[in-house]
PDB file of N, CA and C in Angstrom:
ATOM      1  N   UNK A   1     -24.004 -18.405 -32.138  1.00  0.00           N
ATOM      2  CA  UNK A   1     -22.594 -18.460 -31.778  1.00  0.00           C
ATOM      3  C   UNK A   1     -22.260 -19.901 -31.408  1.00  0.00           C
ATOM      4  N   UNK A   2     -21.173 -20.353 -31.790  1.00  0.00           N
ATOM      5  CA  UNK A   2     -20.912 -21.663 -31.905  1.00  0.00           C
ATOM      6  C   UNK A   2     -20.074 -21.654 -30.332  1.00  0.00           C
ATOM      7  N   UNK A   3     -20.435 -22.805 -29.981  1.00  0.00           N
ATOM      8  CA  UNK A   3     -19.451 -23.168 -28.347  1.00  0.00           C
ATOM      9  C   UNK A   3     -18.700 -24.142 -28.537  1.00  0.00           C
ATOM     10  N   UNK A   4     -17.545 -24.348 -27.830  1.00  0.00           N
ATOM     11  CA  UNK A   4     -16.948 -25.514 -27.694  1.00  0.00           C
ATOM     12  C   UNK A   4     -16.458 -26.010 -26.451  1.00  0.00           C
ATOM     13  N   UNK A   5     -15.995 -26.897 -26.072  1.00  0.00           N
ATOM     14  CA  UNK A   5     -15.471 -27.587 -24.721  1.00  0.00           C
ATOM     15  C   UNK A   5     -14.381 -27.404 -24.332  1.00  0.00           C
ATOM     16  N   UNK A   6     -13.573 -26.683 -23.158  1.00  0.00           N
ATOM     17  CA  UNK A   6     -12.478 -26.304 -22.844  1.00  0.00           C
ATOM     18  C   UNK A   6     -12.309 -27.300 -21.128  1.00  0.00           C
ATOM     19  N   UNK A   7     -10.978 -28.029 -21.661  1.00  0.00           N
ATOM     20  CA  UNK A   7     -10.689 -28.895 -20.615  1.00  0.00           C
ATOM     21  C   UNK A   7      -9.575 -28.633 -19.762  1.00  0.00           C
ATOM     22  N   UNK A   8      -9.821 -28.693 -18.514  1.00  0.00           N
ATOM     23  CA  UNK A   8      -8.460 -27.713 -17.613  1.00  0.00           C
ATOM     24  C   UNK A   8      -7.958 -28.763 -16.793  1.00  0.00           C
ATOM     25  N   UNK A   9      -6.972 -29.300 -16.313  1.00  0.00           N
ATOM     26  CA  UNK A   9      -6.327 -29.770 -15.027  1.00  0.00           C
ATOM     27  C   UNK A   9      -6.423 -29.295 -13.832  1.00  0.00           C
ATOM     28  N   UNK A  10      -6.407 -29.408 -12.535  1.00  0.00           N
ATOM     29  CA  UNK A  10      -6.485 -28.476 -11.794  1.00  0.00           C
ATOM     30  C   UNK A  10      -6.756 -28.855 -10.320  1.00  0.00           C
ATOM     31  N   UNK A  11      -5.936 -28.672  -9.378  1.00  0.00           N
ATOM     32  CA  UNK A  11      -5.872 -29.582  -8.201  1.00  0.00           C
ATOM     33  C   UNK A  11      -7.568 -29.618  -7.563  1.00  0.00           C
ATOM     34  N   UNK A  12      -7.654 -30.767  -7.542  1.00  0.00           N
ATOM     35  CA  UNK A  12      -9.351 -30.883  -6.950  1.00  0.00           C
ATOM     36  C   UNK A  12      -9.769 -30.133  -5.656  1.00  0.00           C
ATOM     37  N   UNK A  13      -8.718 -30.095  -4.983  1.00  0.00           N
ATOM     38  CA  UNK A  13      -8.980 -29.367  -3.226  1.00  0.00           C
ATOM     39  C   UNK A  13      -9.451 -27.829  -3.957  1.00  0.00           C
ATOM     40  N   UNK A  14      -8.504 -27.206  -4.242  1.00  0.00           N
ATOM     41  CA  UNK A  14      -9.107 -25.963  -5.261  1.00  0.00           C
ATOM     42  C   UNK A  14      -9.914 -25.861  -6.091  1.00  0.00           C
ATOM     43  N   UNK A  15     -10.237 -26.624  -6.921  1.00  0.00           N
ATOM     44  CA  UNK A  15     -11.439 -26.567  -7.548  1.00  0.00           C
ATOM     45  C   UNK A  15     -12.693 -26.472  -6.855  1.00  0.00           C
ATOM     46  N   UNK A  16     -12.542 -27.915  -5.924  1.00  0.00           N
ATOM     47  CA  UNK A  16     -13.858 -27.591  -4.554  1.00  0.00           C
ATOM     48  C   UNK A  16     -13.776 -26.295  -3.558  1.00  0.00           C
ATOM     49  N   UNK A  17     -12.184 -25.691  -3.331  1.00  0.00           N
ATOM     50  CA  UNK A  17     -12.751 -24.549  -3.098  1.00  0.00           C
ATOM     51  C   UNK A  17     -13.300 -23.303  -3.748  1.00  0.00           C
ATOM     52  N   UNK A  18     -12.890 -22.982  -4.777  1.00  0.00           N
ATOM     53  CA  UNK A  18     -13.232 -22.114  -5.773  1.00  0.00           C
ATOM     54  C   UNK A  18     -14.701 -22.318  -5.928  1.00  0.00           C
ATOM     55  N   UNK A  19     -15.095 -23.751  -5.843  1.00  0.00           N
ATOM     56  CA  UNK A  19     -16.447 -23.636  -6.249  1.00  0.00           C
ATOM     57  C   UNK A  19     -17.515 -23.592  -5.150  1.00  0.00           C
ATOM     58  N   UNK A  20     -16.979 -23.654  -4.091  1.00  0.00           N
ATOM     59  CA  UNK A  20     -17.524 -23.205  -2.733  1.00  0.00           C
ATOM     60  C   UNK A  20     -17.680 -22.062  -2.590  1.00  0.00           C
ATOM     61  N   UNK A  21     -16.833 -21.059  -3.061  1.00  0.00           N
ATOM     62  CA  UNK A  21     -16.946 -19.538  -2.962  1.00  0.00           C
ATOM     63  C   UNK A  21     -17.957 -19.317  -3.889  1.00  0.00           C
ATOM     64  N   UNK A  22     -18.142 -20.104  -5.224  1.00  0.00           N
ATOM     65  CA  UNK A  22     -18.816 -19.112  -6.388  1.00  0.00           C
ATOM     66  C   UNK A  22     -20.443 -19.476  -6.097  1.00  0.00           C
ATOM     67  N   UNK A  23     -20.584 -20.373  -5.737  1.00  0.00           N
ATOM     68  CA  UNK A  23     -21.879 -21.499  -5.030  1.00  0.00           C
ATOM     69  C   UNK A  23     -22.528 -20.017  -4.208  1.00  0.00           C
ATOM     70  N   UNK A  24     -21.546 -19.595  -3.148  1.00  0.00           N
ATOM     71  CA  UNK A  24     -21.706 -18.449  -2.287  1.00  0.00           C
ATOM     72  C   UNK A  24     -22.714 -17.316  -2.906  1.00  0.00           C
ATOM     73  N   UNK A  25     -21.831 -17.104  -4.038  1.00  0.00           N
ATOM     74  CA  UNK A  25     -22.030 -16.090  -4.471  1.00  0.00           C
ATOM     75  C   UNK A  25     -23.486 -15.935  -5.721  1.00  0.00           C
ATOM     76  N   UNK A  26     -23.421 -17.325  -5.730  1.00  0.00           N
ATOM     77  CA  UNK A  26     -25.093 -17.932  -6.904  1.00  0.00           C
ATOM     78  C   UNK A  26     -24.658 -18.215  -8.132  1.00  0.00           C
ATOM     79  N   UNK A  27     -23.245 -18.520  -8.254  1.00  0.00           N
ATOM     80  CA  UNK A  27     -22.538 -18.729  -9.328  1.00  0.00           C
ATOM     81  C   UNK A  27     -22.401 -20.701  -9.537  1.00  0.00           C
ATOM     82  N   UNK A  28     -22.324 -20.926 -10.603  1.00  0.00           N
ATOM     83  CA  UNK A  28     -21.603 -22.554 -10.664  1.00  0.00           C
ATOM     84  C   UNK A  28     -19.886 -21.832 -11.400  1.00  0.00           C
ATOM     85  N   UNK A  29     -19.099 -23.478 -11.196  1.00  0.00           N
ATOM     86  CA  UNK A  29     -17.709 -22.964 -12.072  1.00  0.00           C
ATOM     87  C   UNK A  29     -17.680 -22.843 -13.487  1.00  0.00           C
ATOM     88  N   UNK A  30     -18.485 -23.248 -13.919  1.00  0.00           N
ATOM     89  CA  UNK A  30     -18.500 -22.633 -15.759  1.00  0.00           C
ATOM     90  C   UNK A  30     -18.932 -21.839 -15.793  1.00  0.00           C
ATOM     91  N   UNK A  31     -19.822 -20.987 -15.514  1.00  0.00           N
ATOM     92  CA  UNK A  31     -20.746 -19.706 -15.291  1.00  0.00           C
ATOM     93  C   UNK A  31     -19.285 -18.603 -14.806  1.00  0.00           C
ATOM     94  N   UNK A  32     -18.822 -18.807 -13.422  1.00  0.00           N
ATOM     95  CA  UNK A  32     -17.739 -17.908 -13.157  1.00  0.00           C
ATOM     96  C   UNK A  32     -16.359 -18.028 -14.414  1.00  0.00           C
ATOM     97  N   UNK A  33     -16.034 -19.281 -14.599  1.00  0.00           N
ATOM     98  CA  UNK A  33     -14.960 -19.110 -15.847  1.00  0.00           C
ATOM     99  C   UNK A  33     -15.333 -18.273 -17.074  1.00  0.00           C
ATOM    100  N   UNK A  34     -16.856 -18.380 -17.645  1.00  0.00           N
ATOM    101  CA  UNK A  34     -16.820 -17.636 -18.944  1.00  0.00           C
ATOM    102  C   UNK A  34     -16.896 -16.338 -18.277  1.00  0.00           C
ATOM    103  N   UNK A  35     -17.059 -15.989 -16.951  1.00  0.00           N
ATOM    104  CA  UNK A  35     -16.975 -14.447 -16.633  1.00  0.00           C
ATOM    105  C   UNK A  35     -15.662 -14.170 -16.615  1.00  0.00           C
ATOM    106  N   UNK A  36     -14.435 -14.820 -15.977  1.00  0.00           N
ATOM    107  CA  UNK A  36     -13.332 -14.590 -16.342  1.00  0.00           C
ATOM    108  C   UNK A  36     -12.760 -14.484 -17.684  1.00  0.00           C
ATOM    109  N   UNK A  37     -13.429 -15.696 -18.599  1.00  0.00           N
ATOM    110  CA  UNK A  37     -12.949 -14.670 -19.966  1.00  0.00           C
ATOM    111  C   UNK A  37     -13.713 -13.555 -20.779  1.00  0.00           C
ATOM    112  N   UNK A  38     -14.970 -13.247 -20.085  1.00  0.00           N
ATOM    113  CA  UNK A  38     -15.241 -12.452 -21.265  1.00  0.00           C
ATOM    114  C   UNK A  38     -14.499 -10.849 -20.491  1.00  0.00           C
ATOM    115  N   UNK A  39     -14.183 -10.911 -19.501  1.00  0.00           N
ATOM    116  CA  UNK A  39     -13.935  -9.503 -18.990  1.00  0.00           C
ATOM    117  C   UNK A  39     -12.370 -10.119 -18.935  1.00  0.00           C
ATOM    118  N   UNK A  40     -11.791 -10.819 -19.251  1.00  0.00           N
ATOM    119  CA  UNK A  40      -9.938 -10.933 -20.002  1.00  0.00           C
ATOM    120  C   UNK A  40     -10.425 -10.257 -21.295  1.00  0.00           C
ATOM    121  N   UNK A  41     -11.268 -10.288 -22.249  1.00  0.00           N
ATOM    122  CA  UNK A  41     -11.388  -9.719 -23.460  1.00  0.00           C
ATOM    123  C   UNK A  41     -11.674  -8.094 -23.529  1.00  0.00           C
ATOM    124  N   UNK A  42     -12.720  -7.939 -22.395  1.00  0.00           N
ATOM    125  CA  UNK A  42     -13.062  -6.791 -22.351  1.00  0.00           C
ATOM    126  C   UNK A  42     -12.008  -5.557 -21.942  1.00  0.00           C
ATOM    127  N   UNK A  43     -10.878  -6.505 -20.884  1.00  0.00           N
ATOM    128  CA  UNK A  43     -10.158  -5.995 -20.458  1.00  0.00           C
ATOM    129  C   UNK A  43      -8.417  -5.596 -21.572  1.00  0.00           C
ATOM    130  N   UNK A  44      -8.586  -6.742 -22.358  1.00  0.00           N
ATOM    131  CA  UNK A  44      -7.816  -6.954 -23.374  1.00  0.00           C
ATOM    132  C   UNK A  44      -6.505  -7.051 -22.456  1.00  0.00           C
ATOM    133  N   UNK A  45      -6.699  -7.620 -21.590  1.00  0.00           N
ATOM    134  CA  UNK A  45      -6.181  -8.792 -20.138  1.00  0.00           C
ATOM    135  C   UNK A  45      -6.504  -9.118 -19.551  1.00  0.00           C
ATOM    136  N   UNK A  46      -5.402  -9.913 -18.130  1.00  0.00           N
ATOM    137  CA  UNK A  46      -5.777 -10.102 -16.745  1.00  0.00           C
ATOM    138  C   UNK A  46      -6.488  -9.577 -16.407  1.00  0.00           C
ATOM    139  N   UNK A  47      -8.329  -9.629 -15.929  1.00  0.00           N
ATOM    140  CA  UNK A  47      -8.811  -8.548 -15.545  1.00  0.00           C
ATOM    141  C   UNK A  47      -8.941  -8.185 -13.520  1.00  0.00           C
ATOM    142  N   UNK A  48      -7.330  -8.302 -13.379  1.00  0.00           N
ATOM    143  CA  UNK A  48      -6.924  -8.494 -12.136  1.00  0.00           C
ATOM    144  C   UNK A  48      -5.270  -7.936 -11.650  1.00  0.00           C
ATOM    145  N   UNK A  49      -4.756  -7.426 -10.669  1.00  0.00           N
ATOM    146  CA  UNK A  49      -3.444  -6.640 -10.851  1.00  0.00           C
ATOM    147  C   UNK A  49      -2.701  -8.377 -10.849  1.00  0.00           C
ATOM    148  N   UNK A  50      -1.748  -7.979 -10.976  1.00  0.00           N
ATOM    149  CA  UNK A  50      -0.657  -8.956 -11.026  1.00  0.00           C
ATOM    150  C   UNK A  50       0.462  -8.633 -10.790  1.00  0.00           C
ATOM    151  N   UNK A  51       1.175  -7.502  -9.453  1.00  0.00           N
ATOM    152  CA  UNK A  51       1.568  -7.621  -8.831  1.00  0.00           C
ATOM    153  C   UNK A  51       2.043  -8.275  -7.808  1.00  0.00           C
ATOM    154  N   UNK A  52       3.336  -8.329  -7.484  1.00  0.00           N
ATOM    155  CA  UNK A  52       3.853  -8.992  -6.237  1.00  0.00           C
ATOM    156  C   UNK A  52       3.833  -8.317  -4.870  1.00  0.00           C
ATOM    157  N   UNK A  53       3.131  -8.793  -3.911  1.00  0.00           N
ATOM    158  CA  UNK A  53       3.168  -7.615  -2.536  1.00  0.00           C
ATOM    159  C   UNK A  53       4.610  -7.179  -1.993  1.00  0.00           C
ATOM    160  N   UNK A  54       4.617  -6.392  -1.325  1.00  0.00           N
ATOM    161  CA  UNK A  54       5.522  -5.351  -1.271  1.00  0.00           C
ATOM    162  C   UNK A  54       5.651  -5.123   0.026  1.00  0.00           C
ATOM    163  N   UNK A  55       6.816  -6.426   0.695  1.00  0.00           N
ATOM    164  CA  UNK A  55       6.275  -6.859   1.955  1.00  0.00           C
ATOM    165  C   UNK A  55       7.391  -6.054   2.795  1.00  0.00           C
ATOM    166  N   UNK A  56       8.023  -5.300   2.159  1.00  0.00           N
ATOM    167  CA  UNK A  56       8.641  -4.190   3.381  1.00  0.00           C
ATOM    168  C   UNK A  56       8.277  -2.523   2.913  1.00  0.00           C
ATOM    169  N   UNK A  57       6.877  -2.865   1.906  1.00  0.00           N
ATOM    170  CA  UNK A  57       6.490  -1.934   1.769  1.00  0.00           C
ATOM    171  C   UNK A  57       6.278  -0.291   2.985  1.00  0.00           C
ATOM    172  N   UNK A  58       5.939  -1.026   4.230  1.00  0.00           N
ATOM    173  CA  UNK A  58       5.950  -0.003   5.529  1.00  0.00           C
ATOM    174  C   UNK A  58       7.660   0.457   5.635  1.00  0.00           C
ATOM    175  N   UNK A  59       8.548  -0.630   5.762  1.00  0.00           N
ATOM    176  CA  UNK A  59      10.074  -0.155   6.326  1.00  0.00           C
ATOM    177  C   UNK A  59      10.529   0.920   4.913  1.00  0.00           C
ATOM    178  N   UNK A  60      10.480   0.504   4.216  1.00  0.00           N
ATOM    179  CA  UNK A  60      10.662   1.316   2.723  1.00  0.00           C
ATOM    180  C   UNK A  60      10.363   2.680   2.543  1.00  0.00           C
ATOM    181  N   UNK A  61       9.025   2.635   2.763  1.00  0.00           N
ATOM    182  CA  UNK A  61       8.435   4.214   3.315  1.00  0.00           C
ATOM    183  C   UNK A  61       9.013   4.940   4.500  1.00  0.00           C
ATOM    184  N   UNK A  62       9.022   4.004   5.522  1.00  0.00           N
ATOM    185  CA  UNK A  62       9.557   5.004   7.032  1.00  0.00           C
ATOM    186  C   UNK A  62      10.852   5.284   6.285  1.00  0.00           C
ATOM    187  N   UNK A  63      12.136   4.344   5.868  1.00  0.00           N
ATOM    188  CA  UNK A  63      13.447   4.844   5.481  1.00  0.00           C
ATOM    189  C   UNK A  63      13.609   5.870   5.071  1.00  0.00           C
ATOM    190  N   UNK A  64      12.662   5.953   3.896  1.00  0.00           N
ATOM    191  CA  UNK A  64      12.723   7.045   2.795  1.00  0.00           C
ATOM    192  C   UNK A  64      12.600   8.767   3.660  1.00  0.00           C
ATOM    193  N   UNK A  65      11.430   8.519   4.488  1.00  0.00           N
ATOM    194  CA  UNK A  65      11.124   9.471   5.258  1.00  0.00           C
ATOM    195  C   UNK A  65      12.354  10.025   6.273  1.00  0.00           C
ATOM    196  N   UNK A  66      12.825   9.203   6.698  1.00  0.00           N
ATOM    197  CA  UNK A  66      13.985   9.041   7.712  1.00  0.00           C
ATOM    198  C   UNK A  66      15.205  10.096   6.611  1.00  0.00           C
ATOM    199  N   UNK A  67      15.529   9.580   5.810  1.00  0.00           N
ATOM    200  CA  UNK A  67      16.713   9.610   4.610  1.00  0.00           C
ATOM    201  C   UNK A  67      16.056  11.395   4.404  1.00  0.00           C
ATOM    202  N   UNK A  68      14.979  11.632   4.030  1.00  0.00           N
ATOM    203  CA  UNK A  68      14.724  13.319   3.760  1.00  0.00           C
ATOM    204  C   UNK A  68      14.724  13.650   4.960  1.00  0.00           C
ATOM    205  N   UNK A  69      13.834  13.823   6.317  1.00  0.00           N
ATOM    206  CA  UNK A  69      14.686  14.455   7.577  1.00  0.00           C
ATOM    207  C   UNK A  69      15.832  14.571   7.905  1.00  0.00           C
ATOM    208  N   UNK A  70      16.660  13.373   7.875  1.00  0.00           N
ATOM    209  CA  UNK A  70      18.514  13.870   7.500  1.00  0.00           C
ATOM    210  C   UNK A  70      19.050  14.608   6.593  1.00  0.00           C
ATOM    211  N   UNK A  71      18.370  14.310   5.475  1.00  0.00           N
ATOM    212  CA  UNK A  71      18.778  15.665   4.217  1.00  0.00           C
ATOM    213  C   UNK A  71      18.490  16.804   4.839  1.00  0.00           C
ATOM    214  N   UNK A  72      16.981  17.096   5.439  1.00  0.00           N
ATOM    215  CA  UNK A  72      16.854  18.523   5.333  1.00  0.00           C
ATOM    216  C   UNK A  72      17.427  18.992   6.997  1.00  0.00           C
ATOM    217  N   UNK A  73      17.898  18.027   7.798  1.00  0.00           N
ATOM    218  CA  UNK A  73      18.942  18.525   8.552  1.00  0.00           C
ATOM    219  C   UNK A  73      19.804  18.858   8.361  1.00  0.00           C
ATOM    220  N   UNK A  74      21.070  18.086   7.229  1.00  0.00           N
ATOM    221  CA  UNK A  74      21.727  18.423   7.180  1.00  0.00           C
ATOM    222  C   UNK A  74      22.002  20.014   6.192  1.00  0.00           C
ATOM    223  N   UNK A  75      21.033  20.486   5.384  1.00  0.00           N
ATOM    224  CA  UNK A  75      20.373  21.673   4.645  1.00  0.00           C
ATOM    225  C   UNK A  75      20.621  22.618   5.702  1.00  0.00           C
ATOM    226  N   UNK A  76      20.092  22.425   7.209  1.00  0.00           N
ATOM    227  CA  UNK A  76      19.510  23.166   7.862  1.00  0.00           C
ATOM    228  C   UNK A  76      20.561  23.401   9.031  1.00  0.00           C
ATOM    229  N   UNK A  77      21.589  22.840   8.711  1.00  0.00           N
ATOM    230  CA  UNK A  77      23.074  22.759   9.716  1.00  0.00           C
ATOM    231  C   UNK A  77      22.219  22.778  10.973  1.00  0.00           C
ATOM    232  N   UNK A  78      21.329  21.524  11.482  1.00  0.00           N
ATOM    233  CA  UNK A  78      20.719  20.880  12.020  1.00  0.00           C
ATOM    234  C   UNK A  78      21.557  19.256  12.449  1.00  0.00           C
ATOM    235  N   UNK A  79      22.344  18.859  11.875  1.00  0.00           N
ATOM    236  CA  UNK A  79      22.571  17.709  11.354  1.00  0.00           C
ATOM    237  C   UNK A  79      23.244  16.825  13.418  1.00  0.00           C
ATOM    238  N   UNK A  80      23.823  17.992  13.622  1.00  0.00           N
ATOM    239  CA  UNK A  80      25.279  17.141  14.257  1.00  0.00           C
ATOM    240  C   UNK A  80      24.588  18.419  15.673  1.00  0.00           C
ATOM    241  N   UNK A  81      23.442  18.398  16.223  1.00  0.00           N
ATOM    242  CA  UNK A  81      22.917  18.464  16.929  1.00  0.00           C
ATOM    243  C   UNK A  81      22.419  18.030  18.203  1.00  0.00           C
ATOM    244  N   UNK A  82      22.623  17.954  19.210  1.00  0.00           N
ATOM    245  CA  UNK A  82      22.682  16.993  20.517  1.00  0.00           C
ATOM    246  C   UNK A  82      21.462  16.929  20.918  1.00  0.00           C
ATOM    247  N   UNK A  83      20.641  16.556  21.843  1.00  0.00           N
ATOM    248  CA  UNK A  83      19.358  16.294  22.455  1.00  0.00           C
ATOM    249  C   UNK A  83      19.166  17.533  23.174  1.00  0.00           C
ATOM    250  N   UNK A  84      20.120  18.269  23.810  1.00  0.00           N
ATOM    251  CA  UNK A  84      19.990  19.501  24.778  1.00  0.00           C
ATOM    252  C   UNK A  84      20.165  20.304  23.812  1.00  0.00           C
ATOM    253  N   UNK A  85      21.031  20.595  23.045  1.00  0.00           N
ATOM    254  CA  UNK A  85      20.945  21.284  21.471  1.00  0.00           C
ATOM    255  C   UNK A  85      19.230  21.934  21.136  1.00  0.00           C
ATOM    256  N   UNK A  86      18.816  20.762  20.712  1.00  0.00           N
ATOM    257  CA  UNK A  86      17.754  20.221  20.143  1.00  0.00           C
ATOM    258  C   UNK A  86      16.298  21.053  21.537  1.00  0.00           C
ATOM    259  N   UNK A  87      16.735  20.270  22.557  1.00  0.00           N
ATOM    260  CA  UNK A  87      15.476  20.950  23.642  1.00  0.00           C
ATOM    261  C   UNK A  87      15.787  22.462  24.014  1.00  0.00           C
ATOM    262  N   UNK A  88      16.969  22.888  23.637  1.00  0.00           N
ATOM    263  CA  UNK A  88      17.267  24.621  24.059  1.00  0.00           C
ATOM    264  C   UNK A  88      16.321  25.255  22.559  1.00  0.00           C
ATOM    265  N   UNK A  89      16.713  24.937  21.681  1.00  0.00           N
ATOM    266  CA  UNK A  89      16.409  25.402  20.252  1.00  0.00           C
ATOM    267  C   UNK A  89      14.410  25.298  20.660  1.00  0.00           C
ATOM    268  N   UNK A  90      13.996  24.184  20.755  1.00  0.00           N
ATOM    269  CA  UNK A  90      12.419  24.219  21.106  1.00  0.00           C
ATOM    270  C   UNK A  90      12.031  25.293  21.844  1.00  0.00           C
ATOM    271  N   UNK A  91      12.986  25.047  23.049  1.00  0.00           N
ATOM    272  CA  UNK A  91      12.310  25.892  24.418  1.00  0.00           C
ATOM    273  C   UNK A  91      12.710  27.813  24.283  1.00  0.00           C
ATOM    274  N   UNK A  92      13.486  28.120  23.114  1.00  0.00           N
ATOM    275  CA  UNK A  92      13.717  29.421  22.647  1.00  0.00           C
ATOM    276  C   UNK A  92      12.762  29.936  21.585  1.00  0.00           C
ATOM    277  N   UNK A  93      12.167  28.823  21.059  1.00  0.00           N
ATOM    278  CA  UNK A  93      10.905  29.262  19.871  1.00  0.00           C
ATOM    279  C   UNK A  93       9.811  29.305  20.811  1.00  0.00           C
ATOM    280  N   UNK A  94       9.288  28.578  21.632  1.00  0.00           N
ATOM    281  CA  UNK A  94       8.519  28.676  22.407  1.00  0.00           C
ATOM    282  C   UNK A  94       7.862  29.664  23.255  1.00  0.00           C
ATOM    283  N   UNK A  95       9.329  30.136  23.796  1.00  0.00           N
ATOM    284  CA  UNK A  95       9.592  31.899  24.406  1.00  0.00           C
ATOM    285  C   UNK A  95       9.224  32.338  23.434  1.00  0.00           C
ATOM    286  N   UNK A  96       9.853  32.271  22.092  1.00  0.00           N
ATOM    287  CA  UNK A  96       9.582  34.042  21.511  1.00  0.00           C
ATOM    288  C   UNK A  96       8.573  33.994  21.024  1.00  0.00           C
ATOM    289  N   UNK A  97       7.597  32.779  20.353  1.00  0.00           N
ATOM    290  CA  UNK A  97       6.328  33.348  19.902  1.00  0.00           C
ATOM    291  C   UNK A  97       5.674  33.466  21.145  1.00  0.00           C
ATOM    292  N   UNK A  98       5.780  32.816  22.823  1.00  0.00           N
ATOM    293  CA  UNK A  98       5.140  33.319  23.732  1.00  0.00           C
ATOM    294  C   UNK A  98       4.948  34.972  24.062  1.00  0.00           C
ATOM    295  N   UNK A  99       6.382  35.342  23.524  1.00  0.00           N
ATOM    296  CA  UNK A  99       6.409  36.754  23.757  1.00  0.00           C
ATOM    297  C   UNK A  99       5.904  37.554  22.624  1.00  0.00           C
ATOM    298  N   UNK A 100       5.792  37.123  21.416  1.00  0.00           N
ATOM    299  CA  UNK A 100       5.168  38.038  20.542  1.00  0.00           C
ATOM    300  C   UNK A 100       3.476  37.741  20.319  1.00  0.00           C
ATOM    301  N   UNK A 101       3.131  36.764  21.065  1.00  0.00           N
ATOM    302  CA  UNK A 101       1.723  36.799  21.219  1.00  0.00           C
ATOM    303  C   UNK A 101       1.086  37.454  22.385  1.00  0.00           C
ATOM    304  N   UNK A 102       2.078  38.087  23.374  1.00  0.00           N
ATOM    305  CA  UNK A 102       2.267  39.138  24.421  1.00  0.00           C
ATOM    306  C   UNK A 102       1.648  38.191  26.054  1.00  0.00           C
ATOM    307  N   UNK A 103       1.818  36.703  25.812  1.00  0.00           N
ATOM    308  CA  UNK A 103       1.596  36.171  27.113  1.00  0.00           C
ATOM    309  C   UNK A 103       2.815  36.385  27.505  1.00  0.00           C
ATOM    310  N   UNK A 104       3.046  35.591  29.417  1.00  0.00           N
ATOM    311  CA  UNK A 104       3.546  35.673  29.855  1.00  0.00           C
ATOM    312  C   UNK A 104       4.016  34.098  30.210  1.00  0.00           C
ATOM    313  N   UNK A 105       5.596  33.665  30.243  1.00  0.00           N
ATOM    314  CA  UNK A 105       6.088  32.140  30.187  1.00  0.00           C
ATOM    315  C   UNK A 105       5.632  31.890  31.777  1.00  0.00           C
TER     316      UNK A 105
END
């Protein structure tokens, strides 16, 4: 198999770090580059995500969650409910499975 010479640019601070990590690892940087391409081939890509992080990924989720508890309040003519509302309704489920499990409150 025939080789040839592939010449890159590439800020030196990074290069020395990159090659500090691969050193780590028992690697040199030509050794780790042809591993990056032969598994780009194998991969028949990036063999890496390439995504952007998803930095309100947490608020996004709670919203969403938030947004269906209001739906299924408002489902549940739950919606427009007060705090004493809300603690009478607890403290009446409470009673009655107390009473149908035959303790005493």
């Amino acid at each position: 198999m025939a080789t040839s010479v592939t010449q890159i640019r590439i800020d030196e601070d990074l290069k020395n770090q990159a090659a500090a990590i691969f050193e780590e690892l028992g690697l040199d940087l030509p050794t780790a580059i042809r591993m990056f391409l032969k598994r780009t081939v194998q991969q028949n890509g990036i063999p890496f995500s390439m995504t952007l992080p998803r930095q309100e990924y947490q608020a996004t989720r709670a919203i969403r969650a938030m947004q269906q508890l209001s739906q299924e309040a408002e489902n549940n003519g739950t919606a427009d409910m007060s705090l004493e509302e809300i603690n009478s309704e607890i403290e009446a489920a409470r009673n009655d499975r107390t009473a149908r499990e035959g303790h005493t409150a």
